[in-house]
PDB file of N, CA and C in Angstrom:
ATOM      1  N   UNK A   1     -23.816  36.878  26.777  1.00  0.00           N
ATOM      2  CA  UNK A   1     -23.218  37.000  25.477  1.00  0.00           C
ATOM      3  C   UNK A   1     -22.060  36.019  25.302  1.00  0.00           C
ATOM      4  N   UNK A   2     -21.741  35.519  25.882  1.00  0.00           N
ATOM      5  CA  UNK A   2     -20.081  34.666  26.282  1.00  0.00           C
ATOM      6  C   UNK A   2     -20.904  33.527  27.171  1.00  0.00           C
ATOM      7  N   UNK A   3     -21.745  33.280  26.957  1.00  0.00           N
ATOM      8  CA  UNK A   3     -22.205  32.234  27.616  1.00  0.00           C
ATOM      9  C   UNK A   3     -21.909  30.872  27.091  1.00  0.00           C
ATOM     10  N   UNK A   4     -21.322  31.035  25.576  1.00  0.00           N
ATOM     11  CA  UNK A   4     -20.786  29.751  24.981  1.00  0.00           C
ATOM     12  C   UNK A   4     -19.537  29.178  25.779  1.00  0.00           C
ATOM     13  N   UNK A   5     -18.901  30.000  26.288  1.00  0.00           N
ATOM     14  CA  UNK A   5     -17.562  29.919  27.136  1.00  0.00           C
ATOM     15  C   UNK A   5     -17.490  29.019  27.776  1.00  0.00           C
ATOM     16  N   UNK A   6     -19.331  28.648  28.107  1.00  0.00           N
ATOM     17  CA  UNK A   6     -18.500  28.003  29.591  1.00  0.00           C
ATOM     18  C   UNK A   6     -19.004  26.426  29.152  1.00  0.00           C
ATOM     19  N   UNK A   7     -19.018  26.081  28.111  1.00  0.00           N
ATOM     20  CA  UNK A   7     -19.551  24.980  27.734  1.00  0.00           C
ATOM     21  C   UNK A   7     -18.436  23.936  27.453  1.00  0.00           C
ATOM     22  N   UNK A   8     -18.100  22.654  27.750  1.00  0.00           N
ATOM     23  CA  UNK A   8     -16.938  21.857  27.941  1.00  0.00           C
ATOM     24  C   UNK A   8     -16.511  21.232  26.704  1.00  0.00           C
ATOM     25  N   UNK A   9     -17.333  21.524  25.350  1.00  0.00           N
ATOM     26  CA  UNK A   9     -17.191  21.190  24.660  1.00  0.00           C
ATOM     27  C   UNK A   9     -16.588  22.339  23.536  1.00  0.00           C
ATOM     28  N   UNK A  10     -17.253  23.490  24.045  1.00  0.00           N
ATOM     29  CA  UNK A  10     -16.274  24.469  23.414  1.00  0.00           C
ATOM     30  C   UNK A  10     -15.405  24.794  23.779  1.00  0.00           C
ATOM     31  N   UNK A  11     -14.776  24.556  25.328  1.00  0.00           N
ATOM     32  CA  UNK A  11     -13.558  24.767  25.819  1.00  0.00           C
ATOM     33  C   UNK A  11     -12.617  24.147  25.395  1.00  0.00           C
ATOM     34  N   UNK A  12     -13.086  22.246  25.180  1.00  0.00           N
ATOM     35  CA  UNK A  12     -12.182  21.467  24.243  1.00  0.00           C
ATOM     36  C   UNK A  12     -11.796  22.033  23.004  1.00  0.00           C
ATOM     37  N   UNK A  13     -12.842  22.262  22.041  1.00  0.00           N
ATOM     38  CA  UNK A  13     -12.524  22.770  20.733  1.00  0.00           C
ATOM     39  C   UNK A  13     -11.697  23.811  20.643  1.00  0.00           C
ATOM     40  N   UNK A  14     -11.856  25.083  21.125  1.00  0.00           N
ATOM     41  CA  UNK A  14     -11.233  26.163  21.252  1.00  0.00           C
ATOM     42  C   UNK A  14      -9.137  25.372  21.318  1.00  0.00           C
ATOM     43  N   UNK A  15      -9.408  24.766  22.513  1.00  0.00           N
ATOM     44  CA  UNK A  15      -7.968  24.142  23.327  1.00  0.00           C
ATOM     45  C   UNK A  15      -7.106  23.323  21.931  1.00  0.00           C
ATOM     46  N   UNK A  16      -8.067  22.550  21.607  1.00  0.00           N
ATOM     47  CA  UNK A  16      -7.560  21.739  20.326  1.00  0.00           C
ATOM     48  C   UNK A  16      -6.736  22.850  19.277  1.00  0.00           C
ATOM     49  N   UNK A  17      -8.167  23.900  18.698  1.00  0.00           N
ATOM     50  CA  UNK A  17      -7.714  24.755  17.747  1.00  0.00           C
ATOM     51  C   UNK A  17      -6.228  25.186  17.752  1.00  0.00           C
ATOM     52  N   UNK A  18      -5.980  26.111  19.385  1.00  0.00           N
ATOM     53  CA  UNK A  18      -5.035  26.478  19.825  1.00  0.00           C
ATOM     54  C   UNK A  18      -3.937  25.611  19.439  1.00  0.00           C
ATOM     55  N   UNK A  19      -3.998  24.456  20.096  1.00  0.00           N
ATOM     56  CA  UNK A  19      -2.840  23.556  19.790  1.00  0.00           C
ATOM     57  C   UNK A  19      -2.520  23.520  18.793  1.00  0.00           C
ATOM     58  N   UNK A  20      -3.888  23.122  17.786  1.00  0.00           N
ATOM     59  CA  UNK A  20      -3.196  22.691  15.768  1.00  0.00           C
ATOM     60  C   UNK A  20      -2.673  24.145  16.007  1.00  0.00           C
ATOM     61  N   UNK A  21      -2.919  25.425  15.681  1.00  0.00           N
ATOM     62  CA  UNK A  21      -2.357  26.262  15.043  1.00  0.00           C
ATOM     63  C   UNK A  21      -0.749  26.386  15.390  1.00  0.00           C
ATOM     64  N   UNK A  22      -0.942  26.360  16.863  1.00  0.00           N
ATOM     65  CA  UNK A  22       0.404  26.669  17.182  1.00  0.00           C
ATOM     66  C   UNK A  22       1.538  25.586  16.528  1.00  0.00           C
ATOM     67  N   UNK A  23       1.176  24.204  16.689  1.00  0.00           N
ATOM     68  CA  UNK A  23       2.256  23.132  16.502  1.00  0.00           C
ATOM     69  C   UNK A  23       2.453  23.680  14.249  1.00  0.00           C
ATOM     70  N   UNK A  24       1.195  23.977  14.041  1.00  0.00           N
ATOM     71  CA  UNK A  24       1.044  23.550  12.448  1.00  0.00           C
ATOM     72  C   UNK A  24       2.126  25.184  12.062  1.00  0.00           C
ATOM     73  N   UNK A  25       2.290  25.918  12.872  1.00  0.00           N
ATOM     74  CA  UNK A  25       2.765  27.106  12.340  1.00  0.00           C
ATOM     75  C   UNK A  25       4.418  26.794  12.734  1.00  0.00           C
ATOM     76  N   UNK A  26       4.792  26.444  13.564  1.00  0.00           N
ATOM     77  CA  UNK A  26       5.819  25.645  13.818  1.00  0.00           C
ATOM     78  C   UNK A  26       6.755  24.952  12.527  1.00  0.00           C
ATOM     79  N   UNK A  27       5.728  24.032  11.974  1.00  0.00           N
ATOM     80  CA  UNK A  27       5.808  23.046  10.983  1.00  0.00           C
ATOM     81  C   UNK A  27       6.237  23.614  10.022  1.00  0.00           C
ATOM     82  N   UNK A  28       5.127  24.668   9.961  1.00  0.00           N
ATOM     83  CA  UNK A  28       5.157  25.147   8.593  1.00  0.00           C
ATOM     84  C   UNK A  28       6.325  26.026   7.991  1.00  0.00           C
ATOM     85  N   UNK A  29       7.071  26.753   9.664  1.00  0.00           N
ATOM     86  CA  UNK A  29       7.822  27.350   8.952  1.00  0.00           C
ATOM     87  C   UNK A  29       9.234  26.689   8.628  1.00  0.00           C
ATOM     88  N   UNK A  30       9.354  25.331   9.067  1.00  0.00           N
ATOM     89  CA  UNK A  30      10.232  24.341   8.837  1.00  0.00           C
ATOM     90  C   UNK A  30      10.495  24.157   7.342  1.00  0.00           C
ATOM     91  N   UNK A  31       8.917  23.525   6.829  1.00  0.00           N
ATOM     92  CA  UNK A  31       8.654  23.653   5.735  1.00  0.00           C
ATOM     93  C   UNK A  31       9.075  24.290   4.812  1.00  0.00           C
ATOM     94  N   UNK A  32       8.479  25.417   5.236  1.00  0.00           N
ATOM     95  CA  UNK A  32       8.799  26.900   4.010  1.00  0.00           C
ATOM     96  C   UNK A  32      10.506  26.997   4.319  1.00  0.00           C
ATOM     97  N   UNK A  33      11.449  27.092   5.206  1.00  0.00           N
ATOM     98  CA  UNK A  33      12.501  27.210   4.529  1.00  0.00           C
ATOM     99  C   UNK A  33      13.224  26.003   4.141  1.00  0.00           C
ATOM    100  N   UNK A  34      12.883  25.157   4.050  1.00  0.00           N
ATOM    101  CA  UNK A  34      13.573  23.755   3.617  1.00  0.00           C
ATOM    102  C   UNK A  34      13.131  24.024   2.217  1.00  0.00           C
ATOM    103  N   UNK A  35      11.716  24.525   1.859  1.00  0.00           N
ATOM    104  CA  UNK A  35      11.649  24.661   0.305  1.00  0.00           C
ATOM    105  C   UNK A  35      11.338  23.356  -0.071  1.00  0.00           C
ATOM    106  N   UNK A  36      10.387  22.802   1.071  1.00  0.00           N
ATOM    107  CA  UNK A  36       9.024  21.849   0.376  1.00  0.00           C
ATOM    108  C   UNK A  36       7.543  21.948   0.576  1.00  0.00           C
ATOM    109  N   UNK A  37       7.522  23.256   0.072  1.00  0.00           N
ATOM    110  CA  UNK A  37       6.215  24.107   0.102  1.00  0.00           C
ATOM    111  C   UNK A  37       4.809  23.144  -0.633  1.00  0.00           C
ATOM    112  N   UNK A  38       5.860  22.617  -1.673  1.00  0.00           N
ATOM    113  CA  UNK A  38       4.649  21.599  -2.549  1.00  0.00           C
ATOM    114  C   UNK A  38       4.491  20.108  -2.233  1.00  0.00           C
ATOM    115  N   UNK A  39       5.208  19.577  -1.509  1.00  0.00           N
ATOM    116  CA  UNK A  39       5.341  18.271  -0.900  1.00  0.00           C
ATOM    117  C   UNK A  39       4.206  17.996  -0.066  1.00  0.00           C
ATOM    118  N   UNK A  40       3.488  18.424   0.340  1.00  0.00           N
ATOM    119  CA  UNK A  40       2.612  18.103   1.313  1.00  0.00           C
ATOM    120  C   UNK A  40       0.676  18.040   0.300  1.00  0.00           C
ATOM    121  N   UNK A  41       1.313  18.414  -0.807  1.00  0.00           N
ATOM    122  CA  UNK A  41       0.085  18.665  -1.809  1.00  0.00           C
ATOM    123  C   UNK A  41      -0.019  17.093  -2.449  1.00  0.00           C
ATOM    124  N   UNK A  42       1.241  16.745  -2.939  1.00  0.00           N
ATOM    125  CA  UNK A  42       1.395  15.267  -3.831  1.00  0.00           C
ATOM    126  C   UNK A  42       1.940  14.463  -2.956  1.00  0.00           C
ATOM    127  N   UNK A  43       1.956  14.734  -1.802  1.00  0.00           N
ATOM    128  CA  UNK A  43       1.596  13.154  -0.453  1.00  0.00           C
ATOM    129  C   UNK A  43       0.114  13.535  -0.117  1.00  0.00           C
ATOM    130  N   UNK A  44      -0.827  14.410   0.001  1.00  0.00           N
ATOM    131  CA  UNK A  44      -1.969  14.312   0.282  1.00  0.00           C
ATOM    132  C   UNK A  44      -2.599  14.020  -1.199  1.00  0.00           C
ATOM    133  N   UNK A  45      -2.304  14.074  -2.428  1.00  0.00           N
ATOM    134  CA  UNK A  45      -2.754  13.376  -3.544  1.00  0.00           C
ATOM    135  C   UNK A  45      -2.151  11.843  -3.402  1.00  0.00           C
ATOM    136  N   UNK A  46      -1.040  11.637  -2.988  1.00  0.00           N
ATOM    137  CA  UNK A  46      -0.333   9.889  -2.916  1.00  0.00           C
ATOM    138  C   UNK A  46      -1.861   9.175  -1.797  1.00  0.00           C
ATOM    139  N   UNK A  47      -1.705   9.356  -0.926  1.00  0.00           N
ATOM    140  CA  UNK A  47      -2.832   9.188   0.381  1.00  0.00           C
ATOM    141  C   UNK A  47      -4.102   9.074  -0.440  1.00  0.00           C
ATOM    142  N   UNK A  48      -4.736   9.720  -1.094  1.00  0.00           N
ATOM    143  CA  UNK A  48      -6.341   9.520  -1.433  1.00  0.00           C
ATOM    144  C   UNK A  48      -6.228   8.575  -3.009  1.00  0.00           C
ATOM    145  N   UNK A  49      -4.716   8.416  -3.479  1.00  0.00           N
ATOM    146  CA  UNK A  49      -4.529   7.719  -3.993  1.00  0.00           C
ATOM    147  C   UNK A  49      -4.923   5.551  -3.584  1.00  0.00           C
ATOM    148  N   UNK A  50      -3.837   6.128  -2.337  1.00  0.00           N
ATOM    149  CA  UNK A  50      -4.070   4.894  -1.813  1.00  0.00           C
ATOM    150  C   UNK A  50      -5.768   4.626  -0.969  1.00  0.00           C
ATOM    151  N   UNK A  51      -6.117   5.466  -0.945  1.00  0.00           N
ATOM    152  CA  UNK A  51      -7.864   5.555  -0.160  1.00  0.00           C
ATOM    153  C   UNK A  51      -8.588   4.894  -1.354  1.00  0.00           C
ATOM    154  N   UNK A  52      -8.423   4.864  -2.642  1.00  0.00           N
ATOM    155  CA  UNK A  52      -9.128   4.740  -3.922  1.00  0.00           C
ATOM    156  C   UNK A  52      -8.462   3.147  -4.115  1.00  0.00           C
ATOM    157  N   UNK A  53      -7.299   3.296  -4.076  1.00  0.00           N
ATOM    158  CA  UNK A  53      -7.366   1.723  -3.985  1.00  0.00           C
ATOM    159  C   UNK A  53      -7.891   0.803  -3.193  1.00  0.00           C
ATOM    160  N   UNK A  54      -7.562   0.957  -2.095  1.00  0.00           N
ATOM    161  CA  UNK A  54      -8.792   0.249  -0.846  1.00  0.00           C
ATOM    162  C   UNK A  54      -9.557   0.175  -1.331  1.00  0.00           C
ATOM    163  N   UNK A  55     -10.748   0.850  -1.360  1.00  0.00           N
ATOM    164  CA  UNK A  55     -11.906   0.652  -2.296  1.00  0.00           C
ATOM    165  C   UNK A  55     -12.036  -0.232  -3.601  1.00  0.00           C
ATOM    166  N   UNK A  56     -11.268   0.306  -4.041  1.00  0.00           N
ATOM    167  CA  UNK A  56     -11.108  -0.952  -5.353  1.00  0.00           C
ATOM    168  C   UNK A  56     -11.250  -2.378  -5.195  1.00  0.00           C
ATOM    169  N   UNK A  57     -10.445  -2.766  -4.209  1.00  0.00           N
ATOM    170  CA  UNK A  57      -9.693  -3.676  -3.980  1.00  0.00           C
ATOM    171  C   UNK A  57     -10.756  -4.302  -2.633  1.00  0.00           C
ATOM    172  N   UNK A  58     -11.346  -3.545  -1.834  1.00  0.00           N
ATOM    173  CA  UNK A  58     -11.971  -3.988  -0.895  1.00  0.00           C
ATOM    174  C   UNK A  58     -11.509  -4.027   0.661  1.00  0.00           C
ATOM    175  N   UNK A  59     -10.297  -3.071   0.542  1.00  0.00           N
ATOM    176  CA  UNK A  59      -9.368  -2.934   1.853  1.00  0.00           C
ATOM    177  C   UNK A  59      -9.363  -1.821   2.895  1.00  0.00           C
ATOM    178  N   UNK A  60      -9.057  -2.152   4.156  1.00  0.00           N
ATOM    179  CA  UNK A  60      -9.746  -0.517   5.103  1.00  0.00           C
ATOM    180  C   UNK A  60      -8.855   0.598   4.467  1.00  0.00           C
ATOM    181  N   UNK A  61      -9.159   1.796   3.773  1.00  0.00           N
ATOM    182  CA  UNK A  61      -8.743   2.959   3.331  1.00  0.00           C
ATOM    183  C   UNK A  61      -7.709   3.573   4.255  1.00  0.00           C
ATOM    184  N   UNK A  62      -7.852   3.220   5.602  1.00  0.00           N
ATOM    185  CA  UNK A  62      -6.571   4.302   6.307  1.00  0.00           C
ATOM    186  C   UNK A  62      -5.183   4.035   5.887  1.00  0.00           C
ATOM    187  N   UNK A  63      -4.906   2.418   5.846  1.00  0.00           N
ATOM    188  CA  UNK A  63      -3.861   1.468   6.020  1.00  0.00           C
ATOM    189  C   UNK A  63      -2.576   2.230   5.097  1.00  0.00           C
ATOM    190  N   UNK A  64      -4.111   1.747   3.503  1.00  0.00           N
ATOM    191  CA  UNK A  64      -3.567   2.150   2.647  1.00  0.00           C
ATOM    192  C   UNK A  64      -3.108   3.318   2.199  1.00  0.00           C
ATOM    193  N   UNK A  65      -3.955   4.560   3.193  1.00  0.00           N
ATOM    194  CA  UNK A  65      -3.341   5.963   2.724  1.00  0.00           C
ATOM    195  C   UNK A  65      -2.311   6.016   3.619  1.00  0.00           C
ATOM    196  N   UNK A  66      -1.826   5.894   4.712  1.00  0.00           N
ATOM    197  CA  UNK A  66      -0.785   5.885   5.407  1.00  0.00           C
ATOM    198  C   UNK A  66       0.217   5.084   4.848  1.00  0.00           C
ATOM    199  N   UNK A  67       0.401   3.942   3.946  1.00  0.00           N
ATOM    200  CA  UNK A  67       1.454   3.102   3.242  1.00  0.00           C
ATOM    201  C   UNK A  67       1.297   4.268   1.920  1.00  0.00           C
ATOM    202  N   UNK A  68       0.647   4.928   1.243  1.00  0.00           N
ATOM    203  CA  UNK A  68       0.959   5.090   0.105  1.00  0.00           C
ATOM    204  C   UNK A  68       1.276   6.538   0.321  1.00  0.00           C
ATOM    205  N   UNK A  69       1.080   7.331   1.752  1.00  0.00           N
ATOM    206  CA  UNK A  69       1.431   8.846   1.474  1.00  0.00           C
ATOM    207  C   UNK A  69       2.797   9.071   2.384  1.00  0.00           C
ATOM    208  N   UNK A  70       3.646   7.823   2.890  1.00  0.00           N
ATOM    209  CA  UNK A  70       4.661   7.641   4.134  1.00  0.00           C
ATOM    210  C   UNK A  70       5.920   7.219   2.927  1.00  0.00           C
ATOM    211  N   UNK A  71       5.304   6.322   1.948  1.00  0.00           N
ATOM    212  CA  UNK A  71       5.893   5.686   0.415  1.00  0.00           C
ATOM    213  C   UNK A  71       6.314   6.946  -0.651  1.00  0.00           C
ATOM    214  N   UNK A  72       5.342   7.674  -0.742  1.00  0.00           N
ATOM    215  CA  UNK A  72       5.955   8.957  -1.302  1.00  0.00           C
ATOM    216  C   UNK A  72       6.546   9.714  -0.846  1.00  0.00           C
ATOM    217  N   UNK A  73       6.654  10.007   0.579  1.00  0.00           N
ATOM    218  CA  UNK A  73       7.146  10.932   1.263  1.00  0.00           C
ATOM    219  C   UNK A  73       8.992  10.255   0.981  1.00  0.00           C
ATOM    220  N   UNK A  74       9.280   8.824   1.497  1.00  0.00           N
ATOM    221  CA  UNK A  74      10.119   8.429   1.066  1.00  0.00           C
ATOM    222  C   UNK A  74      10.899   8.171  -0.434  1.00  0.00           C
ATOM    223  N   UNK A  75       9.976   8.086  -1.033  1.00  0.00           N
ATOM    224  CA  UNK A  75      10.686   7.783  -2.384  1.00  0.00           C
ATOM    225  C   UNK A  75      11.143   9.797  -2.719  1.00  0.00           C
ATOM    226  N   UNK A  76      10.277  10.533  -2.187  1.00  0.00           N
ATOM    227  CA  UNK A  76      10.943  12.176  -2.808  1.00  0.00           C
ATOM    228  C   UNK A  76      11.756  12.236  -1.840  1.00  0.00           C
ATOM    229  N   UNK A  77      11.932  12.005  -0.379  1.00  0.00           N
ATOM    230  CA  UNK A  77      13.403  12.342   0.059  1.00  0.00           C
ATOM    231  C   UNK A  77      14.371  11.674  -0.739  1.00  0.00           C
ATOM    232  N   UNK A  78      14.041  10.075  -1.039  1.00  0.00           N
ATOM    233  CA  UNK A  78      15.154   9.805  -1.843  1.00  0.00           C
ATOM    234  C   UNK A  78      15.736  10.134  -3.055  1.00  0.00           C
ATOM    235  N   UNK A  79      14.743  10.893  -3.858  1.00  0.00           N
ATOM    236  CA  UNK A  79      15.280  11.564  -5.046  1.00  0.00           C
ATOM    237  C   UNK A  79      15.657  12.753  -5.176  1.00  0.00           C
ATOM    238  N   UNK A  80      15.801  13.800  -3.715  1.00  0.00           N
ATOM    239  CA  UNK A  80      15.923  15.314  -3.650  1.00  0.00           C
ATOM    240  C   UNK A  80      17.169  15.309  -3.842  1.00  0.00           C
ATOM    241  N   UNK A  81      18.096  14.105  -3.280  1.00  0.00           N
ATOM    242  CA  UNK A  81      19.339  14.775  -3.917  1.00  0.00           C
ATOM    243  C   UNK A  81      19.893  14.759  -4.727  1.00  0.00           C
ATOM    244  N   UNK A  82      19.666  13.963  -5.566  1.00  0.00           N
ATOM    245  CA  UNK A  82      19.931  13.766  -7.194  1.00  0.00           C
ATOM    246  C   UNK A  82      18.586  14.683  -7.803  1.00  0.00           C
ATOM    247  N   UNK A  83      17.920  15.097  -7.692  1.00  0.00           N
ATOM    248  CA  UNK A  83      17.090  16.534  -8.914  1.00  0.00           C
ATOM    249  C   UNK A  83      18.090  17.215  -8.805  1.00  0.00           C
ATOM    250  N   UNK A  84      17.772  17.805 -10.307  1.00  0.00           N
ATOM    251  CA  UNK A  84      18.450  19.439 -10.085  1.00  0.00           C
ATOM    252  C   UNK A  84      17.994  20.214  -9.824  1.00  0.00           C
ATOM    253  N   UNK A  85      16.601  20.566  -9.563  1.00  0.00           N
ATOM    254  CA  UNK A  85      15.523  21.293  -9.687  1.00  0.00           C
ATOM    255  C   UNK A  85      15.215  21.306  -7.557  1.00  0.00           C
ATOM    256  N   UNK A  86      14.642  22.374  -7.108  1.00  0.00           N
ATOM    257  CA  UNK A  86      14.111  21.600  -5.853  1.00  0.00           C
ATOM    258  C   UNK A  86      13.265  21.417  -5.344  1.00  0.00           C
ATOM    259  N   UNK A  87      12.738  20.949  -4.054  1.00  0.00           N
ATOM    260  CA  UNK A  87      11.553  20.090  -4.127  1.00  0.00           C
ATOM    261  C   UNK A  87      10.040  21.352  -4.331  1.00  0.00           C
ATOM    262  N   UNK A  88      10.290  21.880  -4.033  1.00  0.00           N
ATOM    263  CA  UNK A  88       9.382  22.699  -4.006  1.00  0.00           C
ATOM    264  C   UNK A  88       8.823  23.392  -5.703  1.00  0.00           C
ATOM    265  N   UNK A  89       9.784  22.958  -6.391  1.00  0.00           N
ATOM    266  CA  UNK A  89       9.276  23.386  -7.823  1.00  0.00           C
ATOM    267  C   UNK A  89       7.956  22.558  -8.264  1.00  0.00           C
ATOM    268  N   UNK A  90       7.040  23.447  -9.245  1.00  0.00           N
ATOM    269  CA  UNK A  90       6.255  22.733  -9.968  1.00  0.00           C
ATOM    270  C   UNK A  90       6.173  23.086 -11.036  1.00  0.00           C
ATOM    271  N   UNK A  91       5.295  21.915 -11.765  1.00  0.00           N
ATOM    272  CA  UNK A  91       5.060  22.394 -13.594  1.00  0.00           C
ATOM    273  C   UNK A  91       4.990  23.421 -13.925  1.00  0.00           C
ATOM    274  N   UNK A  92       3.924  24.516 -12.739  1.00  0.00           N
ATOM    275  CA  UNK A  92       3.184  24.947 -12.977  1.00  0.00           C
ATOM    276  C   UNK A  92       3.768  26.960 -12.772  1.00  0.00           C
ATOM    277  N   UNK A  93       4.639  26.462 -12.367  1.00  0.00           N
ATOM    278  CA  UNK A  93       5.877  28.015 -11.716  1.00  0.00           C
ATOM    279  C   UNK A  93       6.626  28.401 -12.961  1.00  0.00           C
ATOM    280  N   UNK A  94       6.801  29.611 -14.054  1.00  0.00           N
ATOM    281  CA  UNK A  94       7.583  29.402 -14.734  1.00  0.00           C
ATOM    282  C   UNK A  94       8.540  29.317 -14.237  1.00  0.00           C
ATOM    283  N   UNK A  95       9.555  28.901 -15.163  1.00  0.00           N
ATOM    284  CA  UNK A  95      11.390  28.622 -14.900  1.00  0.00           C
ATOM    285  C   UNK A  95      11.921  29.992 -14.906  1.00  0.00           C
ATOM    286  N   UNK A  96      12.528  30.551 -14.465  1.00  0.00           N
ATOM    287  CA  UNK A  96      13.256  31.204 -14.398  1.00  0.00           C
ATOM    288  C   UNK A  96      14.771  30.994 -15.606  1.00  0.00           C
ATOM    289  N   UNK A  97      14.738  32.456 -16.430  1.00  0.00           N
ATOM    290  CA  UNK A  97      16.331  31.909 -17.349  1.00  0.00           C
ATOM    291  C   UNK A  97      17.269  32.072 -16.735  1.00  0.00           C
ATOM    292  N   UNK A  98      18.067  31.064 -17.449  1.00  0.00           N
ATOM    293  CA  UNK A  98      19.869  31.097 -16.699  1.00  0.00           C
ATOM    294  C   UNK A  98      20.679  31.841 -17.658  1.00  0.00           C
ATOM    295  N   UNK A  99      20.248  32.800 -18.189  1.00  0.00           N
ATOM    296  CA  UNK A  99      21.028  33.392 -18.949  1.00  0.00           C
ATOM    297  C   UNK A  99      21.853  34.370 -18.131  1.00  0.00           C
ATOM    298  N   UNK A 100      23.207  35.079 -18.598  1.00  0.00           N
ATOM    299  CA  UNK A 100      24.201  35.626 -17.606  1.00  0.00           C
ATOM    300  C   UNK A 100      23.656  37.216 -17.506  1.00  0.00           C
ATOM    301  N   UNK A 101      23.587  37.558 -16.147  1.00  0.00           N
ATOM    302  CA  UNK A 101      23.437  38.587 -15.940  1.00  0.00           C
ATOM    303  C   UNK A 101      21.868  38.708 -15.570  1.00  0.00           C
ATOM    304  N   UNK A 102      20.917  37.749 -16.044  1.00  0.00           N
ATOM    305  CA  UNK A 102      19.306  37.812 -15.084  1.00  0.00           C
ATOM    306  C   UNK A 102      19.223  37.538 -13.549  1.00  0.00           C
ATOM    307  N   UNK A 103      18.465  38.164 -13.397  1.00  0.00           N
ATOM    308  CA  UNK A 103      18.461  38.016 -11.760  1.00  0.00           C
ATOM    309  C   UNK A 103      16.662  37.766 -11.582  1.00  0.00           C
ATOM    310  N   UNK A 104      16.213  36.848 -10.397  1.00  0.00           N
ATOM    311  CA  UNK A 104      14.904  37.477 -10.122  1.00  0.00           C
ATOM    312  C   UNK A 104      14.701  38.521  -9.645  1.00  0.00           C
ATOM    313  N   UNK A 105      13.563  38.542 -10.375  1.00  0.00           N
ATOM    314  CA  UNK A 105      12.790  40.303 -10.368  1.00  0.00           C
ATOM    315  C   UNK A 105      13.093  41.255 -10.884  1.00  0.00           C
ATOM    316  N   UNK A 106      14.027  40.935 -11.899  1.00  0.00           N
ATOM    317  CA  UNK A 106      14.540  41.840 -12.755  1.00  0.00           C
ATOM    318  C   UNK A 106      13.398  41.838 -13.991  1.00  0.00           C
ATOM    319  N   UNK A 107      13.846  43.473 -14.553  1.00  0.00           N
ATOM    320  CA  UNK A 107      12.348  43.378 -15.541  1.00  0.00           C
ATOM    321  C   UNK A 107      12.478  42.667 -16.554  1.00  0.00           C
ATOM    322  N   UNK A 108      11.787  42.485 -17.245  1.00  0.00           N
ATOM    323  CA  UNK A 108      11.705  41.355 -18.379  1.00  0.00           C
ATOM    324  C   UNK A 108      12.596  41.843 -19.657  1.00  0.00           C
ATOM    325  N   UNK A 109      12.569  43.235 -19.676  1.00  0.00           N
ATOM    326  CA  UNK A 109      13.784  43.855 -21.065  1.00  0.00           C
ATOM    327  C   UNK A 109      15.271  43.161 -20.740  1.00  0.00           C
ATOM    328  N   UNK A 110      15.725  42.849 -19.567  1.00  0.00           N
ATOM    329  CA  UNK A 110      16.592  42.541 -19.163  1.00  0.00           C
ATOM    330  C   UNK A 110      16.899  40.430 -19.694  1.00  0.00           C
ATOM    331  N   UNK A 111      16.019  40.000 -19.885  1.00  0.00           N
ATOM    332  CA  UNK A 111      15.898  38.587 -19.889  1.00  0.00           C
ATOM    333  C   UNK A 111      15.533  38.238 -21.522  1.00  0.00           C
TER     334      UNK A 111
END
């Protein structure tokens, strides 16, 4: 029943898995409290950005997704500290009001 076990190729895979999860959970929770939950969405859109140009253009696709998703990654550190907003906001989250006395999660009669 476990006879897959002993196969060297599932021992690799398994070993690999292990590793991503552990290092990626690591990451992630770096991530999540720095509060660039959405950053990793519009550098992996910057990247297939630059994959589409290659193509266009006639150039090896890695080059260019590694220059165009390393390019965004830089140009949003450089603008996090001048937003007012932070990185992790999107279009797509309502805003929250700044009116005096709302809080999140307060009920909506309140706002």
């Amino acid at each position: 029943m476990v006879d897959f076990l002993t196969l060297g190729f599932f021992q690799r895979s398994l070993m690999a898995a292990a590793l991503t999860g552990g290092v990626c959970a690591a990451i992630g929770v770096f991530v999540v409290l720095r509060g660039l939950a959405f950053i990793g969405a519009g550098t992996a859109h910057a990247a297939f950005a630059g994959v589409a140009l290659a193509y266009l253009v006639g150039g090896p696709p890695m080059p260019f997704a590694i220059a165009f998703g390393l390019g965004t990654a830089w140009i949003t550190g450089l603008l996090e500290p001048s937003s007012p907003r932070s990185s992790s906001s999107s279009p797509s989250i309502r805003r929250w009001p700044k009116r005096q006395g709302c809080r999140r999660g307060a009920s909506s009669s309140c706002c």
